[in-house]
Each structure stands twice: as C-alpha cells, then as structure tokens.
C-alpha atoms as a PDB file:
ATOM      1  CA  UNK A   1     102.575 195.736 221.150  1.00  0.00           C
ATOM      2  CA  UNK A   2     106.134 197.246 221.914  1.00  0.00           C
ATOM      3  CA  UNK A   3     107.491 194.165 222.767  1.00  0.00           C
ATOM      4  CA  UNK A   4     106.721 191.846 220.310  1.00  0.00           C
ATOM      5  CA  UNK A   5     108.186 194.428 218.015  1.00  0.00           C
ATOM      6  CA  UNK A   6     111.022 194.507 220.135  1.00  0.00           C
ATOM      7  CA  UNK A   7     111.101 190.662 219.611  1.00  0.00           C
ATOM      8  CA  UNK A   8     111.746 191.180 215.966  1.00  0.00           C
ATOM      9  CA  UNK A   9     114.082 194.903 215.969  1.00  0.00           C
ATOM     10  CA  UNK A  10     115.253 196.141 219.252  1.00  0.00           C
ATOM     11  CA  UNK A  11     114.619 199.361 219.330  1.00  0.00           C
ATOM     12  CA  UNK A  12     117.130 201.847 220.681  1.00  0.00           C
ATOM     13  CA  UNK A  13     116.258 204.290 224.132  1.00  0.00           C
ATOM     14  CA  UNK A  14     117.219 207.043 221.953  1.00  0.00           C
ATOM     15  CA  UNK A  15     114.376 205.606 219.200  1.00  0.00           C
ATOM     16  CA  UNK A  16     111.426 204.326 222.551  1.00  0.00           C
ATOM     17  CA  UNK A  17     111.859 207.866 224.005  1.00  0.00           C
ATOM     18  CA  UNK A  18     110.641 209.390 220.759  1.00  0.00           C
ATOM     19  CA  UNK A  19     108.050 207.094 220.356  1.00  0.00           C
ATOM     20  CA  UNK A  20     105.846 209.682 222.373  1.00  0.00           C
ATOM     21  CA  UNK A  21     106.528 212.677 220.048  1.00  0.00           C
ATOM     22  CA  UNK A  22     105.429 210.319 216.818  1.00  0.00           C
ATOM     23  CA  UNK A  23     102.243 208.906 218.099  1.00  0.00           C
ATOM     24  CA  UNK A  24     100.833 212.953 218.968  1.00  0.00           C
ATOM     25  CA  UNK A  25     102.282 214.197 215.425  1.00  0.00           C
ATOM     26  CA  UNK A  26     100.620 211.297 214.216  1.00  0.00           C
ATOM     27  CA  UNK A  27      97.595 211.668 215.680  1.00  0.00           C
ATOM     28  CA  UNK A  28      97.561 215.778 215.607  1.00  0.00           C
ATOM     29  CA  UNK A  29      98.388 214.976 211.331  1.00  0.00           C
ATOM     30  CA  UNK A  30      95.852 213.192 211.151  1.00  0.00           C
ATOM     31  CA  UNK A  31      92.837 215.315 212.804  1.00  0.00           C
ATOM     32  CA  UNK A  32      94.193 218.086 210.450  1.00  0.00           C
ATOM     33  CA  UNK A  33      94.176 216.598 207.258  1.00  0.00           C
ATOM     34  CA  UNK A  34      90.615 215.355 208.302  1.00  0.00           C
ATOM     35  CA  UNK A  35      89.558 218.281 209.307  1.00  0.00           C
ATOM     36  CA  UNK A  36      90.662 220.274 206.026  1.00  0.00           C
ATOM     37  CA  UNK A  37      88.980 217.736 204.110  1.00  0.00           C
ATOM     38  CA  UNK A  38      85.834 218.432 206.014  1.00  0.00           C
ATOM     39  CA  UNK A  39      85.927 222.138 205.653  1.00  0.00           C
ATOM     40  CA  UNK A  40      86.939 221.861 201.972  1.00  0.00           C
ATOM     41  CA  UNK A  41      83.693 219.763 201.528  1.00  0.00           C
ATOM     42  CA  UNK A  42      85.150 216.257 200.642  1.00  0.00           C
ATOM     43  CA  UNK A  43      83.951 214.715 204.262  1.00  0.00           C
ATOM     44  CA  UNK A  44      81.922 211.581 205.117  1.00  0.00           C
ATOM     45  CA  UNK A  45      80.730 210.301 207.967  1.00  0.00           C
ATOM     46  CA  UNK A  46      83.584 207.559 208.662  1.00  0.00           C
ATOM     47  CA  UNK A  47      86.384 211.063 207.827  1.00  0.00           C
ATOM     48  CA  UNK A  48      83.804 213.024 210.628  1.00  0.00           C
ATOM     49  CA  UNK A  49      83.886 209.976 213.214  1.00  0.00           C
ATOM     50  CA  UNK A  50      87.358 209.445 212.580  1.00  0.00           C
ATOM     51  CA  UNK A  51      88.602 212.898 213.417  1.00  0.00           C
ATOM     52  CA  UNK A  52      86.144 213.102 216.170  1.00  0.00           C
ATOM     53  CA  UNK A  53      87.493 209.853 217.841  1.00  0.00           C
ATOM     54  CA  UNK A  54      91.730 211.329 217.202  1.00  0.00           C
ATOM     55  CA  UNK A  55      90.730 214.614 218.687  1.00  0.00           C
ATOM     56  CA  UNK A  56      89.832 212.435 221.941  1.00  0.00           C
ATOM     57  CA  UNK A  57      92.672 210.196 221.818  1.00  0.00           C
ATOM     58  CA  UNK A  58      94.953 213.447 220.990  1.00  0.00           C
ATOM     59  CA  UNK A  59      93.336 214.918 224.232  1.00  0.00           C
ATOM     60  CA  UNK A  60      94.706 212.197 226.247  1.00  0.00           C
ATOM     61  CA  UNK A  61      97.959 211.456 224.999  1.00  0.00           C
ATOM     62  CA  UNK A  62      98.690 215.457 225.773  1.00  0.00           C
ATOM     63  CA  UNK A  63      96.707 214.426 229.472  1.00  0.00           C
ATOM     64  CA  UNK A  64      99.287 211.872 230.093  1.00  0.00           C
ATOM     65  CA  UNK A  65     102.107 213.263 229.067  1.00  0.00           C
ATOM     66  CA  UNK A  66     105.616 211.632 227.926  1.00  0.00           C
ATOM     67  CA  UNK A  67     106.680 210.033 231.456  1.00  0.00           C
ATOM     68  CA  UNK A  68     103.217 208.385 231.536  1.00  0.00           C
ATOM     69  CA  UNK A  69     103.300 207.416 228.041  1.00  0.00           C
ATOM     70  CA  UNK A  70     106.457 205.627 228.742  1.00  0.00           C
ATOM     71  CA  UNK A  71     105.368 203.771 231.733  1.00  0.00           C
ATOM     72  CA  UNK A  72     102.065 202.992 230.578  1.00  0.00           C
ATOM     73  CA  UNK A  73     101.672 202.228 226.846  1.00  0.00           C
ATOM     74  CA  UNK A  74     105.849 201.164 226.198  1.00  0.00           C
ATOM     75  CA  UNK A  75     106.474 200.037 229.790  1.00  0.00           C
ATOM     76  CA  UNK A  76     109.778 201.738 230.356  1.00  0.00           C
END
C-alpha cells in the first residue's frame, strides 16, 4: 500500500515514522466515538461490530509496537 503511494508522493522519513502514531489515534478515535454512540443509545449492529473489530486491531498495533510497525506494514 505504502509504496504505490510512494509511487505517486514520496513521503518524507520524518512523515513514514509518524505513520505509526496516526494509524493508533486513528484507530483509538474511532473505537471512542463508536463507543459513545453506543452508550448514548444511537448504536447498530454494523457501529457494535465495527468497534469490536478496531478494539482488536488497536490491541495489536500497541502488541507490535512502532519498530515492528515499520518493518512490517511500511517496510522500512
């Protein structure tokens, strides 16, 4: 995914090393605005399911840490 975005903007080191700290605030925003919405009483299935399913994925970004990230998911 990284590098055919690459392919079109390079992306700085300064801007791939942060990469990390976006996807878990992405990820942690988005299991707390779900979550609110479930305990305010505006929740669905799909809004249950999908904060269910970031709660795991949240898990394991924290699990694998930034160095992993890097090597892994950006290949750096």
């Amino acid at each position: 995914m990284f590098e055919g975005y690459s392919s079109v903007i390079k992306l700085s080191d300064k801007e791939l090393n942060m990469l990390y700290d976006v996807v878990i605030a992405r990820f942690t925003l988005s299991v707390s605005i779900g979550r609110e919405t479930i305990l305010s009483g505006g929740g669905n299935d799909y809004i249950e399911k999908c904060v269910n399913e970031n709660i795991v994925y949240l898990q394991k970004l924290t699990n694998f840490g930034r160095e992993t990230f890097n090597k892994v998911v950006i290949g750096i």
